[in-house]
N, C-alpha and C. Protein backbone atom coordinates (compact mmCIF):
# COMPACT_ATOMS: atom_id res chain seq x y z
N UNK A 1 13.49 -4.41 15.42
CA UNK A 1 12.81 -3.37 14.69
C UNK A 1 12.57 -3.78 13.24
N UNK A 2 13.57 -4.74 12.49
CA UNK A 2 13.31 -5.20 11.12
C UNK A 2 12.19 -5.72 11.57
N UNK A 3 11.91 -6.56 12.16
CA UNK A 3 10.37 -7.56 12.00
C UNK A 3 9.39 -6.43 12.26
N UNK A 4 8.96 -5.30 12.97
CA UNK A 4 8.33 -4.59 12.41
C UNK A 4 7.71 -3.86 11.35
N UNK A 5 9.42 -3.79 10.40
CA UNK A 5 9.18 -3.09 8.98
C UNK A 5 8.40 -4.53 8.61
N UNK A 6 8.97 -5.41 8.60
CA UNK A 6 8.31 -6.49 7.64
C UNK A 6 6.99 -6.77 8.37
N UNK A 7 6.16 -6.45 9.33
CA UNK A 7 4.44 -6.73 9.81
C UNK A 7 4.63 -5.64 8.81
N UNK A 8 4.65 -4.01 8.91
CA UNK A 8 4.11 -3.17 8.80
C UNK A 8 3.71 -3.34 6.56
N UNK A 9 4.75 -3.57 6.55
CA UNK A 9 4.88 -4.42 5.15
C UNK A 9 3.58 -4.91 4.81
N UNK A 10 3.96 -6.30 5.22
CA UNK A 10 2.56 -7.16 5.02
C UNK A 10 1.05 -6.58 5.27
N UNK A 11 0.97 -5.88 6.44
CA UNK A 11 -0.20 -4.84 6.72
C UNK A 11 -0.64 -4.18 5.12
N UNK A 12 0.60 -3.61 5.32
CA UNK A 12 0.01 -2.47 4.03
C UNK A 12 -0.67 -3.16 2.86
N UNK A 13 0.31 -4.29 2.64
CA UNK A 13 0.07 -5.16 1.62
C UNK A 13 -1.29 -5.81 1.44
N UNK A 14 -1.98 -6.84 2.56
CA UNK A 14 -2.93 -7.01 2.93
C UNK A 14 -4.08 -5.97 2.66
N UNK A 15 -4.02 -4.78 3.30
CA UNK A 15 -5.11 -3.70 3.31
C UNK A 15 -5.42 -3.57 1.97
N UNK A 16 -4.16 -3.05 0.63
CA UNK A 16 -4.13 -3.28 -0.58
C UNK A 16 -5.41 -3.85 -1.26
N UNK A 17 -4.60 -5.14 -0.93
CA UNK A 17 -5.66 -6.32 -1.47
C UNK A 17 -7.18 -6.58 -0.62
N UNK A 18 -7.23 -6.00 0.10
CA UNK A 18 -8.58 -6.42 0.20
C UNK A 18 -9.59 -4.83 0.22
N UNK A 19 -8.86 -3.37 -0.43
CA UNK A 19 -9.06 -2.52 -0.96
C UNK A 19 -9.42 -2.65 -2.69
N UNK A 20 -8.63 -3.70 -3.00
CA UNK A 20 -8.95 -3.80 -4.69
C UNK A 20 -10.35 -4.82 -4.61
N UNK A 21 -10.05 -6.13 -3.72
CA UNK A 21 -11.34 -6.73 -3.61
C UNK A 21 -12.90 -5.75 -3.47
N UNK A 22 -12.75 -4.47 -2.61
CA UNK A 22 -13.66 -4.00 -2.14
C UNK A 22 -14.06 -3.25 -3.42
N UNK A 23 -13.79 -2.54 -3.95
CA UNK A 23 -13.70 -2.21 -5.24
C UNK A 23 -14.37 -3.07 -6.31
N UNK A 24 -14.69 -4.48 -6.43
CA UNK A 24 -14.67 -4.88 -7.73
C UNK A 24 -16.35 -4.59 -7.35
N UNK A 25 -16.77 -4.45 -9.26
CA UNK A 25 -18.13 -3.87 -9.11
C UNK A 25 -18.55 -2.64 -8.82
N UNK A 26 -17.54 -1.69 -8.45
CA UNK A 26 -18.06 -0.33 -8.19
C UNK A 26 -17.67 0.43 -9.54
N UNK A 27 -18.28 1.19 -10.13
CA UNK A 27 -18.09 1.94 -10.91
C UNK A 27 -17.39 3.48 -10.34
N UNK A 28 -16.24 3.11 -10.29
CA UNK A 28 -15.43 4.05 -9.80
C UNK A 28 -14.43 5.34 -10.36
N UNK A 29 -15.10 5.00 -11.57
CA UNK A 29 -14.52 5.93 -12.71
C UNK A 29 -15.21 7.28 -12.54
N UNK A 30 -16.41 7.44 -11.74
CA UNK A 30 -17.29 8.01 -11.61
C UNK A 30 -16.88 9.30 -10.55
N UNK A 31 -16.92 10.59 -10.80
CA UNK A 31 -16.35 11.55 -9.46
C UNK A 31 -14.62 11.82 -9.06
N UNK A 32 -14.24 11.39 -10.29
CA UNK A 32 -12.61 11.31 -10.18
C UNK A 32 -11.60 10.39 -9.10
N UNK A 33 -12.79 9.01 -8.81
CA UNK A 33 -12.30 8.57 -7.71
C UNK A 33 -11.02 7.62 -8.49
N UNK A 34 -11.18 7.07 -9.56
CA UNK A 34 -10.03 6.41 -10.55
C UNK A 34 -8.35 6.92 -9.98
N UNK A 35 -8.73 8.47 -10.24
CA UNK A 35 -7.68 9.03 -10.43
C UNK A 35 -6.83 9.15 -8.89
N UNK A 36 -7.81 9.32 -7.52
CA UNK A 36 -7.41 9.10 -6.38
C UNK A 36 -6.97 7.72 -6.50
N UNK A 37 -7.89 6.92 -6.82
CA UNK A 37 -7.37 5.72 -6.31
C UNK A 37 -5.80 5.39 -6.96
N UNK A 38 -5.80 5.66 -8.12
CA UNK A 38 -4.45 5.30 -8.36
C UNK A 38 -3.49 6.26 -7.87
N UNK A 39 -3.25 7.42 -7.53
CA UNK A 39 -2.62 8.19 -6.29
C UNK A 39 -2.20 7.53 -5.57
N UNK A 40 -3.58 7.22 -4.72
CA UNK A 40 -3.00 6.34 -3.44
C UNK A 40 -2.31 5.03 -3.65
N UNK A 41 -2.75 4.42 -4.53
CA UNK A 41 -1.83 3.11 -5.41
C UNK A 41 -0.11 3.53 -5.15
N UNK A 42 -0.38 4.19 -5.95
CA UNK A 42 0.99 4.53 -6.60
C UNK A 42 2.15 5.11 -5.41
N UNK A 43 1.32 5.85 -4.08
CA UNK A 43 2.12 6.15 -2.76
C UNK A 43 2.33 4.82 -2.06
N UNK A 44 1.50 4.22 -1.93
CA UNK A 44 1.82 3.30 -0.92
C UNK A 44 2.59 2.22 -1.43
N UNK A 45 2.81 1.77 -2.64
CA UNK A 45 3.75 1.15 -3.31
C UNK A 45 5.39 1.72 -3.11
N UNK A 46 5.30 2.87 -3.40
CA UNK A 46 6.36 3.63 -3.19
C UNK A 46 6.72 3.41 -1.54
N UNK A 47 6.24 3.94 -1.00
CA UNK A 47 6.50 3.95 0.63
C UNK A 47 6.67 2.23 0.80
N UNK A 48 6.04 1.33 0.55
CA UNK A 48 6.38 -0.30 0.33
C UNK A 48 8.03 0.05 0.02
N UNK A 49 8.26 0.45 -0.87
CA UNK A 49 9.80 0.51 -1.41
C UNK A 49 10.82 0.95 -0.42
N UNK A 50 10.05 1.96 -0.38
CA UNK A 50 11.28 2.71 0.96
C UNK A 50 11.69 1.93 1.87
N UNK A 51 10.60 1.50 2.32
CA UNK A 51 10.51 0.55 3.83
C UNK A 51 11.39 -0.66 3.66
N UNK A 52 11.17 -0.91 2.60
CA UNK A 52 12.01 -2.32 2.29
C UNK A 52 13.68 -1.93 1.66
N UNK A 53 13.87 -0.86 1.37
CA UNK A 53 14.78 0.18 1.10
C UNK A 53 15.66 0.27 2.57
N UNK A 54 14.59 0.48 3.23
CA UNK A 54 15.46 0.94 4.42
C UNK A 54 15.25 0.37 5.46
N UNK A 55 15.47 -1.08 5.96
CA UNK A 55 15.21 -2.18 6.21
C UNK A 55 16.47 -2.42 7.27
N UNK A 56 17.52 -2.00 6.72
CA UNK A 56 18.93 -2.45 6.98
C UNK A 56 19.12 -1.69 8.35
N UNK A 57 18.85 0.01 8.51
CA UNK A 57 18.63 0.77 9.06
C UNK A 57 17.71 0.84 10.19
N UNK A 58 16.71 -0.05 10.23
CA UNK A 58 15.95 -0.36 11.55
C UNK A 58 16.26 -1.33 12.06
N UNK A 59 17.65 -1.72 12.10
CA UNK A 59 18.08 -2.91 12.91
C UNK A 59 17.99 -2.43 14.46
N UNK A 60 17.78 -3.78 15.21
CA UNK A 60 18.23 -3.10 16.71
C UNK A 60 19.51 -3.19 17.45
């Protein structure tokens, strides 16, 4: 079950980055999307934490 947390990890991680890639060039300041976007930034980092937080706990 750990090697799950750690795909699910990297997943998130991955999506991330090729969410900021998708982004470059958009004027996104535009419609309050800034402010979502860093929301969602700022959760899924967090939940990154947890997961790796609680790592020990999805042993099998």
């Amino acid at each position: 079950m750990s090697l799950n947390v750690d795909r699910t990890i990297e997943d998130l991680d991955q999506s991330m980055r090729e969410l900021r890639s998708a982004l470059r060039g958009i004027p996104f300041r535009a419609g309050g999307f800034k402010n979502t976007h860093d929301k969602l930034t700022r959760a899924v980092a967090h939940l990154v934490v947890l997961l790796d937080a609680s790592r020990a706990t999805f042993r099998e």
